[in-house]
Protein backbone atom coordinates (compact mmCIF):
# COMPACT_ATOMS: atom_id res chain seq x y z
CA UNK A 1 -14.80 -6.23 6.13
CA UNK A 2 -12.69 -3.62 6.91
CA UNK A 3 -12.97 0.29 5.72
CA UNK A 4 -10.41 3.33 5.32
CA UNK A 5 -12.48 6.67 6.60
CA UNK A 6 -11.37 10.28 6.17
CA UNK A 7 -11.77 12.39 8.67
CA UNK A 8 -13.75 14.88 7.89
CA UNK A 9 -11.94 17.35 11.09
CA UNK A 10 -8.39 16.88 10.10
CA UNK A 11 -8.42 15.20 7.06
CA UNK A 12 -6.37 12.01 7.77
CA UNK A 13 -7.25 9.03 6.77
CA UNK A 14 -7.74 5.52 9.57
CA UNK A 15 -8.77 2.22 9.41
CA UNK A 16 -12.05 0.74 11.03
CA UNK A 17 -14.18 -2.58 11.86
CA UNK A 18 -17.53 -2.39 11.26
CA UNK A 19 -18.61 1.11 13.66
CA UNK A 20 -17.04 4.57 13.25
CA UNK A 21 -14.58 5.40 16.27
CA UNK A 22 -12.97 8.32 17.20
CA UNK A 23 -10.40 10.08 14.98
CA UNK A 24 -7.03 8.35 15.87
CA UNK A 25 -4.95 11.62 14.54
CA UNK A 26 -7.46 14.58 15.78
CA UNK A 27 -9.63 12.59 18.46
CA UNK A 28 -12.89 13.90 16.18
CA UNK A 29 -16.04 11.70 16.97
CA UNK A 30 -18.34 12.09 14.60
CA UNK A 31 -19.83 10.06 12.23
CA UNK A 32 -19.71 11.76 9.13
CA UNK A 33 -16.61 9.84 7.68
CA UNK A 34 -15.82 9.85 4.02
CA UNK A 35 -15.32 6.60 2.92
CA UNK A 36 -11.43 5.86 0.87
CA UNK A 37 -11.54 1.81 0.28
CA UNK A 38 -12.90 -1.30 1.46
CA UNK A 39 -10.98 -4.32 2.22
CA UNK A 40 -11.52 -7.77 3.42
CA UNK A 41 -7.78 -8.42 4.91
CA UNK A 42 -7.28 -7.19 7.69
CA UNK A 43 -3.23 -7.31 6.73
CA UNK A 44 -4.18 -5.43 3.69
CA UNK A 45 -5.83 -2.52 5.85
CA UNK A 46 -2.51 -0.40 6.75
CA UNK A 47 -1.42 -0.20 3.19
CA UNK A 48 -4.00 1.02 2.04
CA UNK A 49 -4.50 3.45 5.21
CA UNK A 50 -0.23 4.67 4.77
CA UNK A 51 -1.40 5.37 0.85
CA UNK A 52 -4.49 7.33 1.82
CA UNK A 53 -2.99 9.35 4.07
CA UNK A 54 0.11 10.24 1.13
CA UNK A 55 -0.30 14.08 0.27
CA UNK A 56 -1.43 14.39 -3.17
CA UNK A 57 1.71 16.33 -4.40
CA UNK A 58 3.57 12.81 -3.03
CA UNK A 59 1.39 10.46 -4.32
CA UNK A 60 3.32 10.63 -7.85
CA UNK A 61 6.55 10.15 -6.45
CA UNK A 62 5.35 7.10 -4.50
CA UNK A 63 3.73 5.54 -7.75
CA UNK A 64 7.06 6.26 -9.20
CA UNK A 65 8.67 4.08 -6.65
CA UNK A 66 6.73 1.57 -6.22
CA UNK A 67 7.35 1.22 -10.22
CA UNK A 68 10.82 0.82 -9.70
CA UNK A 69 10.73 -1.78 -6.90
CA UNK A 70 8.73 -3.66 -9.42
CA UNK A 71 10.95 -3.25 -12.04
CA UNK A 72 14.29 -4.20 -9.61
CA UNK A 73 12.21 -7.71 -8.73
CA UNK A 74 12.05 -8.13 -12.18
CA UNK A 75 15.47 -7.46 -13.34
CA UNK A 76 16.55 -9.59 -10.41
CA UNK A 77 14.43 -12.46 -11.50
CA UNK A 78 15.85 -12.08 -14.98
CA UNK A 79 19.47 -11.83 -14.20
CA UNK A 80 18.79 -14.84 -11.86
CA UNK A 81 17.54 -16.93 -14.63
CA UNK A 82 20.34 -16.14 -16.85
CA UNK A 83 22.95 -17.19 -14.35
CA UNK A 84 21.20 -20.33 -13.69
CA UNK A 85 21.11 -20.89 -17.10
CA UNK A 86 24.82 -20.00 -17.74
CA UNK A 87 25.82 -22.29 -14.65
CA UNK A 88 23.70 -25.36 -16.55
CA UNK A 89 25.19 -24.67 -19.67
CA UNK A 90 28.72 -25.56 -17.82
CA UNK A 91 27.31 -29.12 -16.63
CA UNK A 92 26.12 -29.75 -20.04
CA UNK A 93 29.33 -28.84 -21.95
């Protein structure tokens, strides 16, 4: 299992196995971390790290993006089907 800490120093968030290192961004060793998230990909651990570490005026903004991506695959997928459907249609008639 992996964990996202905050830093309690410089407030940035990093990823970490299973011991507390050294702050990556401020080089602060303590221990007294604030746990963000738990994951149990390792591949999963930098998203969630890059979202963490999103000021909070930002965060919206990215949500907002992320929305729209979503919403492109979709319309993508959509218009795909259509044309495939269209291009059928031709071999049938």
């Amino acid at each position: 299992m992996w964990s996202v800490v905050r830093c309690p120093q410089c407030g940035m968030c990093r990823g970490i196995g299973k011991h507390v290192s050294t702050c990556t961004h401020c080089g602060y060793a303590g221990k007294d971390v604030e746990l963000v998230d738990t994951v149990h990909d390792p591949n999963d651990l930098q998203v969630l790290v890059s979202r963490a570490n999103i000021p909070d005026n930002l965060q919206a903004d990215q949500r907002l993006m992320e929305i729209r991506e979503v919403e492109k695959t979709i319309a993508n997928k959509y218009n795909a089907e259509i044309i495939e459907h269209k291009e059928m249609q031709k071999l049938v008639f």
